[in-house]
C-alpha atoms as a PDB file:
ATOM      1  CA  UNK A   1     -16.056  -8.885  -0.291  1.00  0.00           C
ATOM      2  CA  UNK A   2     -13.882 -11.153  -2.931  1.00  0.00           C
ATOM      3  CA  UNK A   3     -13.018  -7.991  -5.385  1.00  0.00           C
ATOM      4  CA  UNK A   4     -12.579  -4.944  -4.070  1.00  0.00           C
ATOM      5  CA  UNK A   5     -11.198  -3.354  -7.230  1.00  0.00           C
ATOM      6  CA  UNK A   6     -14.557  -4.332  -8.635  1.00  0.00           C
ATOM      7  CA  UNK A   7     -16.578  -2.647  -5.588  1.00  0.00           C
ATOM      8  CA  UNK A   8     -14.749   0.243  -6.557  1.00  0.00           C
ATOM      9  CA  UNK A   9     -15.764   0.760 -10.011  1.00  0.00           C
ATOM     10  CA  UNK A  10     -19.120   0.019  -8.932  1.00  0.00           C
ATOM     11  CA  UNK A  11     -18.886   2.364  -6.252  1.00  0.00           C
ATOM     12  CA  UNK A  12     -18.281   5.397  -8.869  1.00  0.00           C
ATOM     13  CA  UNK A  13     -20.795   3.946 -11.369  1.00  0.00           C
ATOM     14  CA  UNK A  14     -23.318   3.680  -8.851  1.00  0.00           C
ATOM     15  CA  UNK A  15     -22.666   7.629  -7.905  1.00  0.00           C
ATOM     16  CA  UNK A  16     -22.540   8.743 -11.982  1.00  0.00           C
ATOM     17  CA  UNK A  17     -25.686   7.181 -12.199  1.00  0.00           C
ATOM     18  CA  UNK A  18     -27.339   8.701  -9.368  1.00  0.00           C
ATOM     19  CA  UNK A  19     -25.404  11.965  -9.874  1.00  0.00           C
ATOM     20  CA  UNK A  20     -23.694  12.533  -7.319  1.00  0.00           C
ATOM     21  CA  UNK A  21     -20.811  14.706  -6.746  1.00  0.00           C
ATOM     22  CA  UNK A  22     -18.612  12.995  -4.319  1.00  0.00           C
ATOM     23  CA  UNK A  23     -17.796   9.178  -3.861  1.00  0.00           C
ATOM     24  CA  UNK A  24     -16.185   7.894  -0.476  1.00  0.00           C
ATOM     25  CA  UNK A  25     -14.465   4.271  -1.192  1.00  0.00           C
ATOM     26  CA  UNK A  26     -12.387   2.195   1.480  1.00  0.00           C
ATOM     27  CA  UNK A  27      -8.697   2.288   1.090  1.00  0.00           C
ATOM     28  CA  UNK A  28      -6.253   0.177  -0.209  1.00  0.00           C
ATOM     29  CA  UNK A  29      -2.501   1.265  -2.354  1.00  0.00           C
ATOM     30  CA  UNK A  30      -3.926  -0.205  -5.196  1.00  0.00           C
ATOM     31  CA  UNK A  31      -7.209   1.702  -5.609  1.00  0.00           C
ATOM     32  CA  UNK A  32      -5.105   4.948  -4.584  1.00  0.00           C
ATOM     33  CA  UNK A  33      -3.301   4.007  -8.131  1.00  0.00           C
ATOM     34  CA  UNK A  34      -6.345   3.435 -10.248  1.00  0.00           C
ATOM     35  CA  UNK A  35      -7.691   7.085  -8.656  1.00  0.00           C
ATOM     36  CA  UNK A  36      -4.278   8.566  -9.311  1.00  0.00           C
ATOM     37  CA  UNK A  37      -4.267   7.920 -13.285  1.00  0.00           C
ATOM     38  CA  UNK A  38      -8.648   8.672 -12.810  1.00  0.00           C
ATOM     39  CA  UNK A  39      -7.437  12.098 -12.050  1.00  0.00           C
ATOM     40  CA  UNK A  40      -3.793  12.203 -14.125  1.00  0.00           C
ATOM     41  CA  UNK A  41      -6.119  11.479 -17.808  1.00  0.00           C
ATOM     42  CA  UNK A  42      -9.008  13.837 -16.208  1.00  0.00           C
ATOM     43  CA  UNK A  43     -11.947  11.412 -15.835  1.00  0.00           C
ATOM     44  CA  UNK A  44     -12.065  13.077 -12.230  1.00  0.00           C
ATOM     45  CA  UNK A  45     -12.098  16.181 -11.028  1.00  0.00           C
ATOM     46  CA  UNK A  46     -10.001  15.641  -7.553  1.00  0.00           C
ATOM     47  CA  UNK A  47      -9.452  13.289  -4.738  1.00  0.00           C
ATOM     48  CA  UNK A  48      -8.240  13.253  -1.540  1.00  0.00           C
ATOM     49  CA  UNK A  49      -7.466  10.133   0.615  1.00  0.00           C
ATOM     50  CA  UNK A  50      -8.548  10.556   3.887  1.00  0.00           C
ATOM     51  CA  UNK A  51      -6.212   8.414   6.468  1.00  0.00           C
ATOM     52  CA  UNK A  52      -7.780   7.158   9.940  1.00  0.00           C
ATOM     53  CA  UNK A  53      -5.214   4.488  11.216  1.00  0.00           C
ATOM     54  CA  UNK A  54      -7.537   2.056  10.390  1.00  0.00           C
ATOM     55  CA  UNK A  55      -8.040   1.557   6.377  1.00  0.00           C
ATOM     56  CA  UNK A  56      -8.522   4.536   5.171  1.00  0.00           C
ATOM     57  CA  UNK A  57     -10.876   6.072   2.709  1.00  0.00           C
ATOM     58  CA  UNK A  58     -10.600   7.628  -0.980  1.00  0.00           C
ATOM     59  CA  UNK A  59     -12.891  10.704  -1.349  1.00  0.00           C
ATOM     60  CA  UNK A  60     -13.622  11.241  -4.914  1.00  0.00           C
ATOM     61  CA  UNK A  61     -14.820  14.333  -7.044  1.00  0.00           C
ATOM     62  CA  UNK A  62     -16.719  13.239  -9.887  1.00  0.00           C
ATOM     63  CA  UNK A  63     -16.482  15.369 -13.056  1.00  0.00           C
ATOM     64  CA  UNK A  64     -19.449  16.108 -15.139  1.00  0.00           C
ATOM     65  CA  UNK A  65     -19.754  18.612 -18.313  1.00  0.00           C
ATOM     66  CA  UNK A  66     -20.956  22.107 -16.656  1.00  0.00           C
ATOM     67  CA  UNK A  67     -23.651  22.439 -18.883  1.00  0.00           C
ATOM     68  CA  UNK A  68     -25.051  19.160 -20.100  1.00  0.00           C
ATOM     69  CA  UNK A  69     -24.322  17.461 -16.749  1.00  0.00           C
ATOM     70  CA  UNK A  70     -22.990  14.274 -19.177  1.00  0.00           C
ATOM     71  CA  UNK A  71     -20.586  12.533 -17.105  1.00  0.00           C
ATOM     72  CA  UNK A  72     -16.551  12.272 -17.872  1.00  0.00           C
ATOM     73  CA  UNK A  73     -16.702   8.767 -17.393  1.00  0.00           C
ATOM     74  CA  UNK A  74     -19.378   6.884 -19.686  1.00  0.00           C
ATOM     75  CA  UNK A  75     -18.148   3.682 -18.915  1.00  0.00           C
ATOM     76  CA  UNK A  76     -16.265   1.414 -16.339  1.00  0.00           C
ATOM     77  CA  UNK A  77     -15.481  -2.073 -17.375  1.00  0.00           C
ATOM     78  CA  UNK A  78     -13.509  -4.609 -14.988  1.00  0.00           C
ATOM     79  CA  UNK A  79     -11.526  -7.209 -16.806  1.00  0.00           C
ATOM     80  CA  UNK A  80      -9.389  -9.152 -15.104  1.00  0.00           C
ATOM     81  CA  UNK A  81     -11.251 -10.994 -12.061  1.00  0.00           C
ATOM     82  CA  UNK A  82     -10.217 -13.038  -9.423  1.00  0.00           C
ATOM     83  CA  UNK A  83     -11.989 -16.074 -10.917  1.00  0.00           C
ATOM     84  CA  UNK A  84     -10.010 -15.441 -13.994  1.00  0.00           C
ATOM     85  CA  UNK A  85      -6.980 -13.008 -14.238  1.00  0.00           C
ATOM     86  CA  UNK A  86      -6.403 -11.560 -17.477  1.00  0.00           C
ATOM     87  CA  UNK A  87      -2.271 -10.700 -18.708  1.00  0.00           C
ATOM     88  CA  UNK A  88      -1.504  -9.813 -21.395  1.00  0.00           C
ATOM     89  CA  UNK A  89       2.644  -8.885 -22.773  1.00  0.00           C
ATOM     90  CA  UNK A  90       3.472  -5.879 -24.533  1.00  0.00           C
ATOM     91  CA  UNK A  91       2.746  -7.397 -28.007  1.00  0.00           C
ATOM     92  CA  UNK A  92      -1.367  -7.867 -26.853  1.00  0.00           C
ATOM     93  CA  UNK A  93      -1.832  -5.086 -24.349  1.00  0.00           C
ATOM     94  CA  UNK A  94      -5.718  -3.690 -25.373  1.00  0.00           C
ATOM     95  CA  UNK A  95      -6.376  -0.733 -27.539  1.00  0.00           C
ATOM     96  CA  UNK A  96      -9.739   0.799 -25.769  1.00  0.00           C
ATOM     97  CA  UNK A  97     -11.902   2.963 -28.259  1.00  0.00           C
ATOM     98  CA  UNK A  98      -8.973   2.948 -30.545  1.00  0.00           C
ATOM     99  CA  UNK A  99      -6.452   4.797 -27.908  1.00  0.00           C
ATOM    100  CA  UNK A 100      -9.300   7.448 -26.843  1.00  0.00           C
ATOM    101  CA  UNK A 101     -10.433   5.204 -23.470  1.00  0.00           C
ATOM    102  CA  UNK A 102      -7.444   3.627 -21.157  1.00  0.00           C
ATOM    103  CA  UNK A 103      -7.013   0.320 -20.195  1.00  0.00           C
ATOM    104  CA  UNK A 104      -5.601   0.145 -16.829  1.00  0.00           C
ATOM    105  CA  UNK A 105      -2.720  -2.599 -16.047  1.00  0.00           C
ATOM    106  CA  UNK A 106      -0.749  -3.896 -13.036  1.00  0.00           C
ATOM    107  CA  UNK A 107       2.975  -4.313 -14.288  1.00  0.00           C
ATOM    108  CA  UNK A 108       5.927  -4.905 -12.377  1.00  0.00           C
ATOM    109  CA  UNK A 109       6.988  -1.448 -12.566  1.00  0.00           C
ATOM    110  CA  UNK A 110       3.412  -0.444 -10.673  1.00  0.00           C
ATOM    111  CA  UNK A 111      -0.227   0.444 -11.816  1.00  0.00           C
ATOM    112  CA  UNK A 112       0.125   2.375 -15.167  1.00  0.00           C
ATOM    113  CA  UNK A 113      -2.195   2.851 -18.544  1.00  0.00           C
ATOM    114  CA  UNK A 114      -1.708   0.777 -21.474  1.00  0.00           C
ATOM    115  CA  UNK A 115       0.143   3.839 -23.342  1.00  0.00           C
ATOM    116  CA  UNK A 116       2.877   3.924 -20.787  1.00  0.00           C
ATOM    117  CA  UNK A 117       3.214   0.075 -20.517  1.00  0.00           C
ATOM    118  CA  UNK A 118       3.593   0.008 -24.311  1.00  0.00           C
ATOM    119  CA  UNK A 119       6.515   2.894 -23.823  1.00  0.00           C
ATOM    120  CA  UNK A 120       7.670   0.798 -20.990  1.00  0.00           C
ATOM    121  CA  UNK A 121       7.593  -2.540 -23.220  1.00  0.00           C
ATOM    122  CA  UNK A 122       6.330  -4.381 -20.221  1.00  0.00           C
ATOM    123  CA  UNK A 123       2.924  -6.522 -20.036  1.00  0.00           C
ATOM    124  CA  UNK A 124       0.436  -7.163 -16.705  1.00  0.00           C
ATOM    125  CA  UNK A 125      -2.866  -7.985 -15.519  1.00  0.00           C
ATOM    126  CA  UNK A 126      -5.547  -5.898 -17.560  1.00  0.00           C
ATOM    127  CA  UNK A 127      -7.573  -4.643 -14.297  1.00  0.00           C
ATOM    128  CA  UNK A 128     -10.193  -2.594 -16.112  1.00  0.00           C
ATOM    129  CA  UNK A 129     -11.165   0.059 -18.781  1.00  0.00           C
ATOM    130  CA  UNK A 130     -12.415   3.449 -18.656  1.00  0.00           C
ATOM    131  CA  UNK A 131     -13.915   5.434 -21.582  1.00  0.00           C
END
């Protein structure tokens, strides 16, 4: 596998699609980021990382409306690729749906959304968006 950060937003749109409640994804510190902010702007319902000495795995709740069953998440795009890696600096950093989606960067300071790297007034690699 040459992305795993892109495996892992296919992972969970492969699960919203066929409705499922729970995702399990391999491990790695940078995919327990992207799953911690998932959860902090409540495109997820919970998570739990499940550690077996070897790499670990991510167990993910998905969140859907509890009557129209429309998923939280209605889209998952990946940006930045290893074929081409996208920065941007604080001036450029992506507005997604006009602030109501997040775009989520790798900065210096750690994985963060765009509003916080704006606050921040740092830039990064523009991994994905979620809306």
């Amino acid at each position: 596998m040459t992305d795993p950060i892109a495996d892992f937003l296919t992972r969970i749109r492969n699960a919203i699609i066929a409705s499922h409640k729970v995702v399990e994804i391999p491990a790695s510190n940078l995919k327990k980021d992207i799953t911690r902010i998932l959860y902090d702007k409540g495109y997820i319902l919970s998570y739990k990382f499940i550690d077996d000495k070897v790499q670990g795995t991510i167990k993910i709740a998905l969140k859907y409306h509890p009557k129209t069953k429309v998923p939280a998440i209605k889209k998952l795009d990946r940006i930045s690729r290893p074929g081409l890696r996208k920065y941007k600096g604080t001036d450029e950093l992506p507005r997604v749906l006009n602030g109501l989606g997040v775009a989520i960067i790798s900065t210096s300071q750690g994985v963060m959304t765009d509003k916080e790297a704006r606050r921040l007034n740092i830039g990064g690699e523009v991994l994905c968006y979620v809306y």
